[in-house]
Protein backbone atom coordinates (compact mmCIF):
# COMPACT_ATOMS: atom_id res chain seq x y z
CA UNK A 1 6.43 -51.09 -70.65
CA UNK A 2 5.25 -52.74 -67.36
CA UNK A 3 6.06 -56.53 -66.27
CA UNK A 4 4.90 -57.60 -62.79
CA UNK A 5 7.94 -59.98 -62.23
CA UNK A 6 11.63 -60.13 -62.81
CA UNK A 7 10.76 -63.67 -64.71
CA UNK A 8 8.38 -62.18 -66.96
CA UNK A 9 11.18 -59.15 -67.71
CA UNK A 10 13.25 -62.51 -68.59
CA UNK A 11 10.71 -64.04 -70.71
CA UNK A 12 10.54 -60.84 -72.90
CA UNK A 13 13.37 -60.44 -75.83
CA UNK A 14 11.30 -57.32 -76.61
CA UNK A 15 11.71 -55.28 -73.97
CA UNK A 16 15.56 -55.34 -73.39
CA UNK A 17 17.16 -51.94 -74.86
CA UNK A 18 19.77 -52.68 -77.49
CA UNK A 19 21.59 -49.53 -77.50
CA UNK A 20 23.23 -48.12 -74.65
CA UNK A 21 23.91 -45.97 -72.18
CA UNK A 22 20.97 -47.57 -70.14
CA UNK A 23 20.28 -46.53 -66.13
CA UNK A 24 18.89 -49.01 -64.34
CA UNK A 25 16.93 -47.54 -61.46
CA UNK A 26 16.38 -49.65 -58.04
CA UNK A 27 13.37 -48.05 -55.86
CA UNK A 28 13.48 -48.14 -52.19
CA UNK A 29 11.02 -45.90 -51.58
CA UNK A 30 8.57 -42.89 -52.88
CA UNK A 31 11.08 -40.18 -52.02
CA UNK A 32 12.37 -38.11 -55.47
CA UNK A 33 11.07 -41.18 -58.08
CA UNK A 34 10.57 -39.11 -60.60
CA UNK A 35 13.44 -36.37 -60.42
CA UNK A 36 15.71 -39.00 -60.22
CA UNK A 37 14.06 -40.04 -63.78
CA UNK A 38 14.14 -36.91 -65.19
CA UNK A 39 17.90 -36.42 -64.15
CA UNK A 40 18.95 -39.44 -65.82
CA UNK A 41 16.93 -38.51 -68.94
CA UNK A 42 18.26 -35.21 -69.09
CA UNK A 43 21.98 -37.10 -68.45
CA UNK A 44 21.94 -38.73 -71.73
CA UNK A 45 20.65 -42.34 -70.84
CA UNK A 46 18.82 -43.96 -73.91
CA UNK A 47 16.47 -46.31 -71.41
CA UNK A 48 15.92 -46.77 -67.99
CA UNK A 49 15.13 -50.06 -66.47
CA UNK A 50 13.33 -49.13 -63.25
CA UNK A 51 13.13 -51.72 -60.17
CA UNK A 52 10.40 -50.75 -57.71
CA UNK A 53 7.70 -52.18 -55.11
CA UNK A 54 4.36 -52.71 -57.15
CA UNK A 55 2.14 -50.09 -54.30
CA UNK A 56 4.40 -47.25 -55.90
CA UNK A 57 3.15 -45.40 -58.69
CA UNK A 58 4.35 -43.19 -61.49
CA UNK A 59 3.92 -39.77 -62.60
CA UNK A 60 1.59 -39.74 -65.52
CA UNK A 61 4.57 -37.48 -67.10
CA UNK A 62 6.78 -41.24 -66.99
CA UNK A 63 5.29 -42.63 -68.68
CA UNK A 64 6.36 -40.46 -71.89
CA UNK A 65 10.10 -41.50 -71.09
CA UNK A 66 11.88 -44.43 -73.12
CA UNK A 67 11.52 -46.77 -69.59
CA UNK A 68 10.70 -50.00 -68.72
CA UNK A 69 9.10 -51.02 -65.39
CA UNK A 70 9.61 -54.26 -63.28
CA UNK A 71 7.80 -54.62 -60.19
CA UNK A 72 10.36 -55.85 -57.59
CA UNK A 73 11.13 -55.84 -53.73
CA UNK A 74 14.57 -53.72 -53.73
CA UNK A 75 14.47 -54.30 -49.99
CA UNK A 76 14.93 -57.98 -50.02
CA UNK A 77 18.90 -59.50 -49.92
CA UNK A 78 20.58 -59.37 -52.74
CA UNK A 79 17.88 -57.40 -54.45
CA UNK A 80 20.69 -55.48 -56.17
CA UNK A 81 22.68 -57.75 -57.00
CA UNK A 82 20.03 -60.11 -58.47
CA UNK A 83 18.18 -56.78 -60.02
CA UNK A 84 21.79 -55.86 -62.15
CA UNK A 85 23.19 -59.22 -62.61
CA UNK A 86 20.01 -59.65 -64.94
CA UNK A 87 20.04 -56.76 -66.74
CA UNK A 88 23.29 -57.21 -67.63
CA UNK A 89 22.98 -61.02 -68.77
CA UNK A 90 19.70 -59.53 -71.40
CA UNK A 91 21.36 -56.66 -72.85
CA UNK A 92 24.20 -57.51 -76.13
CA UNK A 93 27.80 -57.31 -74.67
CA UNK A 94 29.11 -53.78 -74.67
CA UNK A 95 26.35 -52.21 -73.10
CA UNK A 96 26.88 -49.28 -71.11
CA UNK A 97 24.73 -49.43 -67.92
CA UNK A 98 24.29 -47.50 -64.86
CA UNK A 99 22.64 -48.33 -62.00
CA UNK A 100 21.73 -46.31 -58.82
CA UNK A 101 18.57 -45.63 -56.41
CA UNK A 102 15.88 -42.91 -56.10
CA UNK A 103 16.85 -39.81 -55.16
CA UNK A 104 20.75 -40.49 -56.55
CA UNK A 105 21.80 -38.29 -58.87
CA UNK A 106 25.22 -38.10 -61.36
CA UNK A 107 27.59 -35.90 -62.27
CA UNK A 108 29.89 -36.54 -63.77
CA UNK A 109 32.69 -33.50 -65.69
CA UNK A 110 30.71 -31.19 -68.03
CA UNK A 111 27.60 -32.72 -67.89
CA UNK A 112 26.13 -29.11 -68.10
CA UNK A 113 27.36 -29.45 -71.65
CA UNK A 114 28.17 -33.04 -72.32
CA UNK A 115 26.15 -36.15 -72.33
CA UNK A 116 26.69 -39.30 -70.85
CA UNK A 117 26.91 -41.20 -74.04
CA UNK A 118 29.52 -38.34 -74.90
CA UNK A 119 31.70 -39.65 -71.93
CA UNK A 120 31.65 -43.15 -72.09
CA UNK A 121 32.63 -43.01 -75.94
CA UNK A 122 35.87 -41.15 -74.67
CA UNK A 123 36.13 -43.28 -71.82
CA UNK A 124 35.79 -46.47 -74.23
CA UNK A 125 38.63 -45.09 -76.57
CA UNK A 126 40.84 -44.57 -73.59
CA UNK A 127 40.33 -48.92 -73.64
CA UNK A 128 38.26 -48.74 -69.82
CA UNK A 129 35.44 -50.85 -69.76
CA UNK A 130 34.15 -49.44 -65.92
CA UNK A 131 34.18 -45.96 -64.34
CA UNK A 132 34.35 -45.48 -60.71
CA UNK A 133 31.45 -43.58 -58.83
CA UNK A 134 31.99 -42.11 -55.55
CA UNK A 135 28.98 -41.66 -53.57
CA UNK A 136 28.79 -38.16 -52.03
CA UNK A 137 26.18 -37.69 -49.32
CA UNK A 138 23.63 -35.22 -49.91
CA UNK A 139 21.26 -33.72 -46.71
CA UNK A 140 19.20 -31.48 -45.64
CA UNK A 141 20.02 -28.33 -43.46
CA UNK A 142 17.37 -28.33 -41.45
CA UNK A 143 15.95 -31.69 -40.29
CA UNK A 144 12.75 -29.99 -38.44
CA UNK A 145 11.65 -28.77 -42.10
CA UNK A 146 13.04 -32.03 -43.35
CA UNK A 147 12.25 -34.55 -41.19
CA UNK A 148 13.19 -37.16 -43.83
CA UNK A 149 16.92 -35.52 -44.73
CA UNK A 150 15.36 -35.21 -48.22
CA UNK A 151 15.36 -31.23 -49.48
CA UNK A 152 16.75 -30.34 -53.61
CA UNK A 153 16.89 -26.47 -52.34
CA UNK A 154 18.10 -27.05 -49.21
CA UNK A 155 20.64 -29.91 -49.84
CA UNK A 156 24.16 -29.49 -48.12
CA UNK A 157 27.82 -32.12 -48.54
CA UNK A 158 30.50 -32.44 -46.92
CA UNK A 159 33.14 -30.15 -48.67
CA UNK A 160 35.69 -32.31 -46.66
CA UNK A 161 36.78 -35.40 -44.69
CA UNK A 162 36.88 -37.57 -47.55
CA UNK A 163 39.58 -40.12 -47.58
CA UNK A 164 40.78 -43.86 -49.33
CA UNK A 165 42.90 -46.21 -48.38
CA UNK A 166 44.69 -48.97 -50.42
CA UNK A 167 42.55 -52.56 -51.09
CA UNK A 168 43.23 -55.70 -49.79
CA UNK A 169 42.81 -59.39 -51.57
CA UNK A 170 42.22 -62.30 -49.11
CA UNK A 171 46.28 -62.69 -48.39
CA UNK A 172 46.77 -59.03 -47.48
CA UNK A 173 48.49 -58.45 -50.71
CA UNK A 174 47.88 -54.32 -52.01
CA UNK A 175 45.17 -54.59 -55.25
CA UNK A 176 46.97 -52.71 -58.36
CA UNK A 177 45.02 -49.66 -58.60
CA UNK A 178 42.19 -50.02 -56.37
CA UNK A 179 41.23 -48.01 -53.45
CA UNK A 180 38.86 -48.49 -50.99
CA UNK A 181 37.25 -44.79 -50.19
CA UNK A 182 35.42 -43.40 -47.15
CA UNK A 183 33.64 -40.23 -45.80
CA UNK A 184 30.61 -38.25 -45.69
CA UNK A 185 27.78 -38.98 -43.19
CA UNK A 186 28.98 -42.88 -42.97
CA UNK A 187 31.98 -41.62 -41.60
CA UNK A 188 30.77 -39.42 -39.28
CA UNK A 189 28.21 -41.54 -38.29
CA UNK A 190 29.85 -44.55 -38.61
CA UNK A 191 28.89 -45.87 -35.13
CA UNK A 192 25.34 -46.76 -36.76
CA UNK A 193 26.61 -48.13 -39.72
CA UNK A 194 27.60 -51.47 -40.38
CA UNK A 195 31.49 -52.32 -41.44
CA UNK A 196 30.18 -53.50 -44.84
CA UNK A 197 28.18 -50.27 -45.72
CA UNK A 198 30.75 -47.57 -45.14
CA UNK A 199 32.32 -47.63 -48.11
CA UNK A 200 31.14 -44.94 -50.74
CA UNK A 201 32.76 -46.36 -53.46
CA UNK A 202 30.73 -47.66 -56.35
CA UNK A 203 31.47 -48.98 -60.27
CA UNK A 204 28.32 -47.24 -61.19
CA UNK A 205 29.06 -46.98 -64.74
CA UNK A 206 30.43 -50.45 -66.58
CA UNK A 207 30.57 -52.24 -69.97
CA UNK A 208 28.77 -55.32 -69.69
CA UNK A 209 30.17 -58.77 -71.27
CA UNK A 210 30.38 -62.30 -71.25
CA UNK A 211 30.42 -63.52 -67.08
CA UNK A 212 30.90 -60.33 -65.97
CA UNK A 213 28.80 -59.98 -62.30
CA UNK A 214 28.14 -57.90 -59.70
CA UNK A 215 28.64 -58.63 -56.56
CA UNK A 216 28.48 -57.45 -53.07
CA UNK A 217 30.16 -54.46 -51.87
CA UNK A 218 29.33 -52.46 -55.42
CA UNK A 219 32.54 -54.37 -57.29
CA UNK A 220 32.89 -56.84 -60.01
CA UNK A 221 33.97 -60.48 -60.62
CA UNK A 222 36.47 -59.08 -62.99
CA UNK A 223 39.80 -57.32 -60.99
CA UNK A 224 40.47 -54.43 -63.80
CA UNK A 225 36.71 -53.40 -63.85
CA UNK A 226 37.41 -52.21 -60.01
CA UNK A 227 40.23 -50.06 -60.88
CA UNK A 228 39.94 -46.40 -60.35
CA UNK A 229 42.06 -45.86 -63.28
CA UNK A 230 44.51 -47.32 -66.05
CA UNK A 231 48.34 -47.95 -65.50
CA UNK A 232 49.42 -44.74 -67.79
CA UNK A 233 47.65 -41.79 -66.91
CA UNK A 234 44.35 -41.19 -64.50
CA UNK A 235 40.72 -41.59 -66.03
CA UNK A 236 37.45 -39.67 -65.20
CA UNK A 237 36.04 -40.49 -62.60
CA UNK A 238 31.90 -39.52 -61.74
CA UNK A 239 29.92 -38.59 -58.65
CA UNK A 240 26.87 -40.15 -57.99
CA UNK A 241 24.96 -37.82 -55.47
CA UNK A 242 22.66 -38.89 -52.69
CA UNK A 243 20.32 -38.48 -50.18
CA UNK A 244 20.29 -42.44 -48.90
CA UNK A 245 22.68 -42.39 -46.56
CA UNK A 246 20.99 -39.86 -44.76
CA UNK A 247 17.25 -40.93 -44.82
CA UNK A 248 18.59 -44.41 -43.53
CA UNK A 249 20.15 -42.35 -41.06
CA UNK A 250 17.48 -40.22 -39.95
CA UNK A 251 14.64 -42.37 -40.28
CA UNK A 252 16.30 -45.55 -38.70
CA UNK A 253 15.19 -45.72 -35.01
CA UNK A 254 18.38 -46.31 -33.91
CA UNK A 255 19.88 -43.27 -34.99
CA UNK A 256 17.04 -40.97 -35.30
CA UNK A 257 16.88 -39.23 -32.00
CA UNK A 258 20.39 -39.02 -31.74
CA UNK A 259 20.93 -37.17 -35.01
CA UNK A 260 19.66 -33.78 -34.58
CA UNK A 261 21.30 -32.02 -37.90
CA UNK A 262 23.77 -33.43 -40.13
CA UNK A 263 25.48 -30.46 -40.34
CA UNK A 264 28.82 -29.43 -39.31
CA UNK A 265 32.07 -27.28 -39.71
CA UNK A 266 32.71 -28.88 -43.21
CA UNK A 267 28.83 -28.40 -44.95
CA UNK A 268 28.54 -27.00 -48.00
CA UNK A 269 25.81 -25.88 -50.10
CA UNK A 270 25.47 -28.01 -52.53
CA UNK A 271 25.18 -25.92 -56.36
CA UNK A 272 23.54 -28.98 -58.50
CA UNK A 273 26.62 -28.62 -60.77
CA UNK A 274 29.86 -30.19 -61.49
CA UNK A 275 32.03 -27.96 -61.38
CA UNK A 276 32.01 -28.06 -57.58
CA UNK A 277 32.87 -31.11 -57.51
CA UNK A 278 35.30 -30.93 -59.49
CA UNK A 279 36.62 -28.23 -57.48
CA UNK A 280 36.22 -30.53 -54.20
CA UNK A 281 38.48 -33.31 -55.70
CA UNK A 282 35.50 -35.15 -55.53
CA UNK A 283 35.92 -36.55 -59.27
CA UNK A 284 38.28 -36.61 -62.15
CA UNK A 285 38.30 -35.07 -65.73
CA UNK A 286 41.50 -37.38 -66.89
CA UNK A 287 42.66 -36.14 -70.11
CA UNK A 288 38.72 -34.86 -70.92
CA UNK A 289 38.86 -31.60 -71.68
């Protein structure tokens, strides 16, 4: 299903998925489109709502997939925000939804054997109506061969230098349970990043209900949906794996000539499975066993 227009989307009861887990896709540019499709499909997600300039075009193979296509400028301000915010005021409350950009991908534990909608059902039992995301920077090892960052066999992380620290409200005052984390290449590159952006902390997986919004800086309107876990034992947490951080990097002018690999001491190979993570301390299993 194509619309040409976040308003027409709007106008259409028909096209919003009733059953959850849904991924809502935002599409910056034509790197990795359709593998980040496929990955979500393969994840377990019911629907995908994908944002994307209208000069981009699909696979043929798409168009097969349970998806729904807005055309939309993900580049403009607030694009995100706007993008999610209206997804999540046309689906029925208690929708799971995800949302990320091309060439993200999630883990999350077990999903070699486990689905997404698998998860969330434990997750939902465990009464947690959000799940916190980290972002973990993928790259390329060779940015001659790669002159965009972008390479699935060649992709490398940062297998340390990872790091949170507690969140503030507008008074100082510690937030119960939330962090603020940092690392990967926007830490070691954080001289071309802005303040705002070098967090890599996201609530990529949520519940939706009545009011609930998204706002800047990948959080909620609602305190307990930014909480990395529960007050009586830890909950899973989920990786969301990507190469943005690192095209920005490397194909911004301003940092461009002065990045000449992204590697470093700390690079890893990355294995396209979760059990490294896992083994990184990247994300959580909770009680899931």
């Amino acid at each position: 299903m194509h619309f040409d227009s976040l308003s027409t989307f709007r106008r259409s009861s028909s096209a919003v998925p009733q059953k959850g887990p849904v991924a809502i896709v935002l599409v910056e540019d034509d790197v990795e489109i359709a593998t980040t499709l496929r990955h979500n499909q393969q994840a377990g997600f019911l629907h995908q709502i994908v944002f994307m300039p209208r000069a981009f075009n699909l696979p043929v193979d798409m168009e097969a997939l349970p998806l729904t296509r807005i055309d939309y400028d993900v580049s403009a301000d607030g694009a995100t925000e706007v993008a999610v915010n209206t997804v999540i005021a046309a689906v029925p409350d208690g929708t799971w939804l995800y949302y990320c950009y091309n060439a993200e991908f999630l883990f999350f534990p077990f999903c070699e054997t486990r689905t997404v909608g698998e998860m969330l059902s434990f997750h939902a039992h465990e009464r947690r109506d959000a799940m916190l995301t980290c972002v973990i920077d993928l790259y390329s090892d060779d940015l001659w061969q790669c002159p965009n960052a972008v390479s699935l066999d060649r992709a490398h992380l940062d297998g340390a230098g990872y790091y949170a620290l507690g969140r503030k409200d507008a008074d100082g005052n510690a937030k119960e349970n939330q962090l603020d984390f940092f690392g990967g290449l926007r830490w070691r590159y954080e001289e071309h990043v802005p303040d705002d952006r070098r967090k890599i902390d996201r609530i990529g997986l949520f519940r939706t209900s009545r009011g609930l919004t998204l706002l800047e800086g990948h959080t909620f309107n609602r305190e307990d949906y930014n909480t990395y876990s529960c007050k009586w034992h830890h909950n899973i947490t989920a990786t969301i794996c990507s190469f943005r951080a690192a095209k920005a990097l490397k194909l911004n002018p301003g940092s461009s000539l002065a990045i000449k690999t992204f590697k470093w001491h700390n690079s890893a190979r990355f294995e396209w499975h979760s059990q490294q993570l896992l083994d990184l301390g990247l994300m959580e299993p909770g009680q899931w066993f």
